[in-house]
N, C-alpha and C. Protein backbone atom coordinates (compact mmCIF):
# COMPACT_ATOMS: atom_id res chain seq x y z
N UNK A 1 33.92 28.68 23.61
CA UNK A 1 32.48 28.86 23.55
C UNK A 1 31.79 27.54 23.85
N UNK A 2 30.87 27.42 24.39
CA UNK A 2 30.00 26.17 25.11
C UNK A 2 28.89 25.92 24.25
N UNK A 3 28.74 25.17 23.62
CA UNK A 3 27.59 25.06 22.38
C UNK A 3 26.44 24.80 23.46
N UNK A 4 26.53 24.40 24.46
CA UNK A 4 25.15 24.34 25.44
C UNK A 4 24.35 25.59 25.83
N UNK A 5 25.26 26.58 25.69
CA UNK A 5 24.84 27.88 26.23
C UNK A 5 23.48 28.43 25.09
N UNK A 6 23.48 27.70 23.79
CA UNK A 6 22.42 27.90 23.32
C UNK A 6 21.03 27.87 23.42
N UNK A 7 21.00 26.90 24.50
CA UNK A 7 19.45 26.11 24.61
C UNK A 7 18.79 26.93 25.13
N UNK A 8 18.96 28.34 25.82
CA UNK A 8 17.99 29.13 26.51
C UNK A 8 17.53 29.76 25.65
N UNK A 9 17.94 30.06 24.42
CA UNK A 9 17.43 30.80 23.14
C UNK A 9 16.99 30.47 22.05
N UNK A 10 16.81 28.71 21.95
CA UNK A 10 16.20 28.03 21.17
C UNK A 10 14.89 28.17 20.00
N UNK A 11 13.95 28.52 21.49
CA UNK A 11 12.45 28.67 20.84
C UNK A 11 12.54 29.99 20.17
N UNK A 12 13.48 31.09 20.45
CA UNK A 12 13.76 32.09 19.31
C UNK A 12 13.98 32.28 18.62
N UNK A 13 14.57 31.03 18.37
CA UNK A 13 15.50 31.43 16.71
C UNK A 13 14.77 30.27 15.64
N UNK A 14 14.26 29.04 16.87
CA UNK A 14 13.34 27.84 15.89
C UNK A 14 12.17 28.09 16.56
N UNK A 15 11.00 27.35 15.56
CA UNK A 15 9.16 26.87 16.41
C UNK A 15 9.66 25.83 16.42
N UNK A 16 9.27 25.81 18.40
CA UNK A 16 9.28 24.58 18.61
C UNK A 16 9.91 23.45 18.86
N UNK A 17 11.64 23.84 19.00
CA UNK A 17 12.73 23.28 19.36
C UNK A 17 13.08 24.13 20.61
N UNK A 18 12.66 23.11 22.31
CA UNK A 18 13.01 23.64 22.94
C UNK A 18 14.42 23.38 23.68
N UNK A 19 15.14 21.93 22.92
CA UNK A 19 16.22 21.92 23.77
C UNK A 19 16.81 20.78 22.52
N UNK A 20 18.55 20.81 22.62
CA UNK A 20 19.38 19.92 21.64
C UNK A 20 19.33 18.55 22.53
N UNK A 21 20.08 17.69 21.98
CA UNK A 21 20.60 16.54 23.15
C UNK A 21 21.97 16.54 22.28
N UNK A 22 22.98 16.52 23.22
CA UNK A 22 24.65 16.69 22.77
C UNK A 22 24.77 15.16 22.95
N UNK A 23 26.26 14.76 22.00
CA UNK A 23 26.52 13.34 22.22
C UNK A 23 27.27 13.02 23.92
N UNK A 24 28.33 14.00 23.93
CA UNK A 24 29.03 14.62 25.05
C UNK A 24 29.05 15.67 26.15
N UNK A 25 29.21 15.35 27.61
CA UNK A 25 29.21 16.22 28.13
C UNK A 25 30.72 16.95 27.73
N UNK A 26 31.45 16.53 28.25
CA UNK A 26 33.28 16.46 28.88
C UNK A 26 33.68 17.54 26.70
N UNK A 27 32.95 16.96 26.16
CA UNK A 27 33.36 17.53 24.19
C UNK A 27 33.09 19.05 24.16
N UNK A 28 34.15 19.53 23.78
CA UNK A 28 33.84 21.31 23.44
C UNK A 28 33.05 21.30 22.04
N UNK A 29 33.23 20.36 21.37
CA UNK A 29 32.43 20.22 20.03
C UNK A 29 31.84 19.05 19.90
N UNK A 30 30.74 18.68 20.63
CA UNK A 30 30.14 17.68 20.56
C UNK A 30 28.99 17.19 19.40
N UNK A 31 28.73 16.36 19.16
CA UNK A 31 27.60 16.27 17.83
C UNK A 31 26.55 16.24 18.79
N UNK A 32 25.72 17.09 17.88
CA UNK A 32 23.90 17.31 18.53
C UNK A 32 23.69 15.80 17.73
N UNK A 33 22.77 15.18 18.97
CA UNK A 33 22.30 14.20 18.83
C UNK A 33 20.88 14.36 17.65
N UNK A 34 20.44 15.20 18.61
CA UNK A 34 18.46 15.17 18.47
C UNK A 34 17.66 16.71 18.97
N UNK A 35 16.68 17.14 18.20
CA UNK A 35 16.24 18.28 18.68
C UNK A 35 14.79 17.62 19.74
N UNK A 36 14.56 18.27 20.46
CA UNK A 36 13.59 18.06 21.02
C UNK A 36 12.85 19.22 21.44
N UNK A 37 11.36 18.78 21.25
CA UNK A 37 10.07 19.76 21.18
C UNK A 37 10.10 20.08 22.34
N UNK A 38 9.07 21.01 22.64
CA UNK A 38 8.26 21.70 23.98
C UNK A 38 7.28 20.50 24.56
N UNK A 39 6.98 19.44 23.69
CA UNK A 39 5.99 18.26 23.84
C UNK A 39 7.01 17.07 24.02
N UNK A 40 7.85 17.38 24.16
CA UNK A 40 8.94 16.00 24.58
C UNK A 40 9.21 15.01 23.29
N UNK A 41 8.58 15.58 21.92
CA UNK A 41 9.16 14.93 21.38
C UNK A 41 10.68 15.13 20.58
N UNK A 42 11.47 13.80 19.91
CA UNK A 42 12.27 13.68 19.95
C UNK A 42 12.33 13.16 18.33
N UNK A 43 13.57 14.39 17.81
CA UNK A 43 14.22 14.34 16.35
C UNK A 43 15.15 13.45 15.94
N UNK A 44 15.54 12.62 15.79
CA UNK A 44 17.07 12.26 15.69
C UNK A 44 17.45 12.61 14.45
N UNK A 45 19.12 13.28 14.89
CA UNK A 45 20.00 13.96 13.77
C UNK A 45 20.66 12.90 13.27
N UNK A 46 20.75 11.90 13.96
CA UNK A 46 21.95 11.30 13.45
C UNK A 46 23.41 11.28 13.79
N UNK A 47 24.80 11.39 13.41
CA UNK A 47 25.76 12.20 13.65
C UNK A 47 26.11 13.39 12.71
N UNK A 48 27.64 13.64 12.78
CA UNK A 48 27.94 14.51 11.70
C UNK A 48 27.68 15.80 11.47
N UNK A 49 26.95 16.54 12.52
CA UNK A 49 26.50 17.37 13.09
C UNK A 49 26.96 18.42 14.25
N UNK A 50 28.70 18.79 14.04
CA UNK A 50 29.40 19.03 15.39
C UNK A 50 28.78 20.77 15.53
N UNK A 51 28.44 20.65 16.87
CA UNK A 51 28.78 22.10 17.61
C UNK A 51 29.68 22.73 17.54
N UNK A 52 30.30 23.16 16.58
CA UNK A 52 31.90 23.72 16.92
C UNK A 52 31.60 25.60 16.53
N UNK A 53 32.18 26.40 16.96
CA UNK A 53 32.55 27.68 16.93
C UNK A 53 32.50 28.01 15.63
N UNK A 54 31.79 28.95 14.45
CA UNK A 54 30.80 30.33 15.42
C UNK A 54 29.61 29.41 15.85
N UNK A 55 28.98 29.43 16.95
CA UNK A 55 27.32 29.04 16.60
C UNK A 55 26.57 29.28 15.23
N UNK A 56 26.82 30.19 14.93
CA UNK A 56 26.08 30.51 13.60
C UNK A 56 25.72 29.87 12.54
N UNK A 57 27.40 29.08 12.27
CA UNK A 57 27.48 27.75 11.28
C UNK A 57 26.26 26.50 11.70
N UNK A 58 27.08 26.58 12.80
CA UNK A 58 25.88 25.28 13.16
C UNK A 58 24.45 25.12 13.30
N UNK A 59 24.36 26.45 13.60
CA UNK A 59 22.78 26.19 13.95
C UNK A 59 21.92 26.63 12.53
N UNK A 60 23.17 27.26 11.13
CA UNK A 60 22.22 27.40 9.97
C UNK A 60 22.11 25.41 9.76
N UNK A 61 23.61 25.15 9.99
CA UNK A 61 23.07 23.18 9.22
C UNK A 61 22.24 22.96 10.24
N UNK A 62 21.50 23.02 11.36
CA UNK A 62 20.49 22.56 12.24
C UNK A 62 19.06 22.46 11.24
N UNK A 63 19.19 24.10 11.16
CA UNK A 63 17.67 24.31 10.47
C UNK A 63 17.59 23.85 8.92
N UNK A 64 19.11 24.01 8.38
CA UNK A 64 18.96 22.95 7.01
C UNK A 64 18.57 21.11 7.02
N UNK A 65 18.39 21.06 8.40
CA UNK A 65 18.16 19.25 8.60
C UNK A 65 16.93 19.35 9.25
């Protein structure tokens, strides 16, 4: 599963998060860097934060941060 494949469905599931920034391209489980707005602005997560399989996991710790 491609944790990138998420970003087209973003603004659906969050307000206002229209795209992640991954640490890695080449990483099947890369740490989300940073969320970023529809206004270009920019979250930083930090690390510690991996994309890894189901999506589900990850994107509940997204919206818990």
């Amino acid at each position: 599963a491609n944790p990138r494949a998420v970003q087209p469905h973003l603004l659906k599931c969050f307000e206002n998060i229209a795209s992640l920034q991954f640490s890695s391209e080449e990483s099947p489980t890369p740490d989300i860097l940073a969320m970023v707005s529809q206004e270009g602005e920019r979250v930083s997560l930090g690390r510690n934060l991996k994309a890894r399989p189901p999506p589900e996991e990850w994107l509940t710790a997204l919206e818990k941060r």
